[in-house]
Protein backbone atom coordinates (compact mmCIF):
# COMPACT_ATOMS: atom_id res chain seq x y z
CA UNK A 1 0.00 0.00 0.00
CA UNK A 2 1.12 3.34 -0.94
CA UNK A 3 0.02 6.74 0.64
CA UNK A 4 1.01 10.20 -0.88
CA UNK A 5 1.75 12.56 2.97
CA UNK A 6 2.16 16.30 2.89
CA UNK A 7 5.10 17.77 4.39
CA UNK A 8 3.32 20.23 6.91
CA UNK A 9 6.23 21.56 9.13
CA UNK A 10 10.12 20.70 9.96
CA UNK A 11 11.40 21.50 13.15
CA UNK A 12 14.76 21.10 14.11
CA UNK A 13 14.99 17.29 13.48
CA UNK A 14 11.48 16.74 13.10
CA UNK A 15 9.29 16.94 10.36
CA UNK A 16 5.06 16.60 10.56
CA UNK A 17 3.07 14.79 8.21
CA UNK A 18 -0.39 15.15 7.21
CA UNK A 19 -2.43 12.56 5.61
CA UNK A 20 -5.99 12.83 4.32
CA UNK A 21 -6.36 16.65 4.79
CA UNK A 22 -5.79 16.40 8.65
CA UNK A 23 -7.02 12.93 8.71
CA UNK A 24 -3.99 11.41 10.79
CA UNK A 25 -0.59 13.36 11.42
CA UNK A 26 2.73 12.11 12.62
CA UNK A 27 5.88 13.43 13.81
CA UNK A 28 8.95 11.46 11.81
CA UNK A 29 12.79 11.90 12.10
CA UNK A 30 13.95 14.03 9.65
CA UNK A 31 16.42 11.58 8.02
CA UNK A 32 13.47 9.37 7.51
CA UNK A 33 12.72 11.63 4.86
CA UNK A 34 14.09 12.16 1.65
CA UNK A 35 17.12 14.11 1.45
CA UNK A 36 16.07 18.01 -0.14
CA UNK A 37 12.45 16.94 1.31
CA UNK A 38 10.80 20.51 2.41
CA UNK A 39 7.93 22.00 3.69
CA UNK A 40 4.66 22.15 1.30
CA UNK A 41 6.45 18.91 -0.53
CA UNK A 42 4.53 15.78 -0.87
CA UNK A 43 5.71 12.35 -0.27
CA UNK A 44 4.96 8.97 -1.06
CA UNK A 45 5.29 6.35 1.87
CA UNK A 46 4.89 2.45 1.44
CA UNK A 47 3.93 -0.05 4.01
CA UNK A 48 5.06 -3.79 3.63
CA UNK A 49 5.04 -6.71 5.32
CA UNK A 50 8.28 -7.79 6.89
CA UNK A 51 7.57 -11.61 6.95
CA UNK A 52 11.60 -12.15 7.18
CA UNK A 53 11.62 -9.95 10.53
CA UNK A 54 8.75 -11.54 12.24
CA UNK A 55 10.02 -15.48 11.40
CA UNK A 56 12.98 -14.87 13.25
CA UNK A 57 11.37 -12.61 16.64
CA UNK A 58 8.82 -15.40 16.76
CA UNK A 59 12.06 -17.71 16.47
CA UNK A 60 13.77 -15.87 19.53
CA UNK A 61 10.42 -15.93 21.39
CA UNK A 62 10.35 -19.80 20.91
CA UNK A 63 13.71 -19.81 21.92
CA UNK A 64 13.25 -18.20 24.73
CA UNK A 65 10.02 -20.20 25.98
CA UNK A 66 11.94 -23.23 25.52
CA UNK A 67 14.70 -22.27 28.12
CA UNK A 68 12.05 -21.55 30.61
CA UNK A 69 10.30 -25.02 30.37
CA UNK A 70 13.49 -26.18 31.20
């Protein structure tokens, strides 16, 4: 899924984004963003699935329980 966010304000180190006309905002890292990224610029953000990530926490967690049972 892709989302287009405007750039509404950067502050120091941290910029705002605005979704949906004031919908939902959130405060990001700077270097999150694209470098030259200013305000009144629009970005595009993507949101995946890391499968690869959650296989190996649920991994650890097994781990884990398993040296408890012990």
């Amino acid at each position: 899924m892709e989302i287009s966010l405007f750039v509404d304000r950067i502050l120091d180190e941290t910029a705002t984004l605005v979704y949906g006309g004031g919908e939902f905002t959130a405060d990001v890292p700077r270097r999150f963003l694209p470098r030259g990224t200013k305000e009144g610029d629009y970005i595009r953000a993507s949101f995946v699935l890391d499968e690869d990530k959650k296989n190996r926490a649920k991994d650890e967690i097994d781990s884990l329980m398993d040296e408890l049972e012990k």
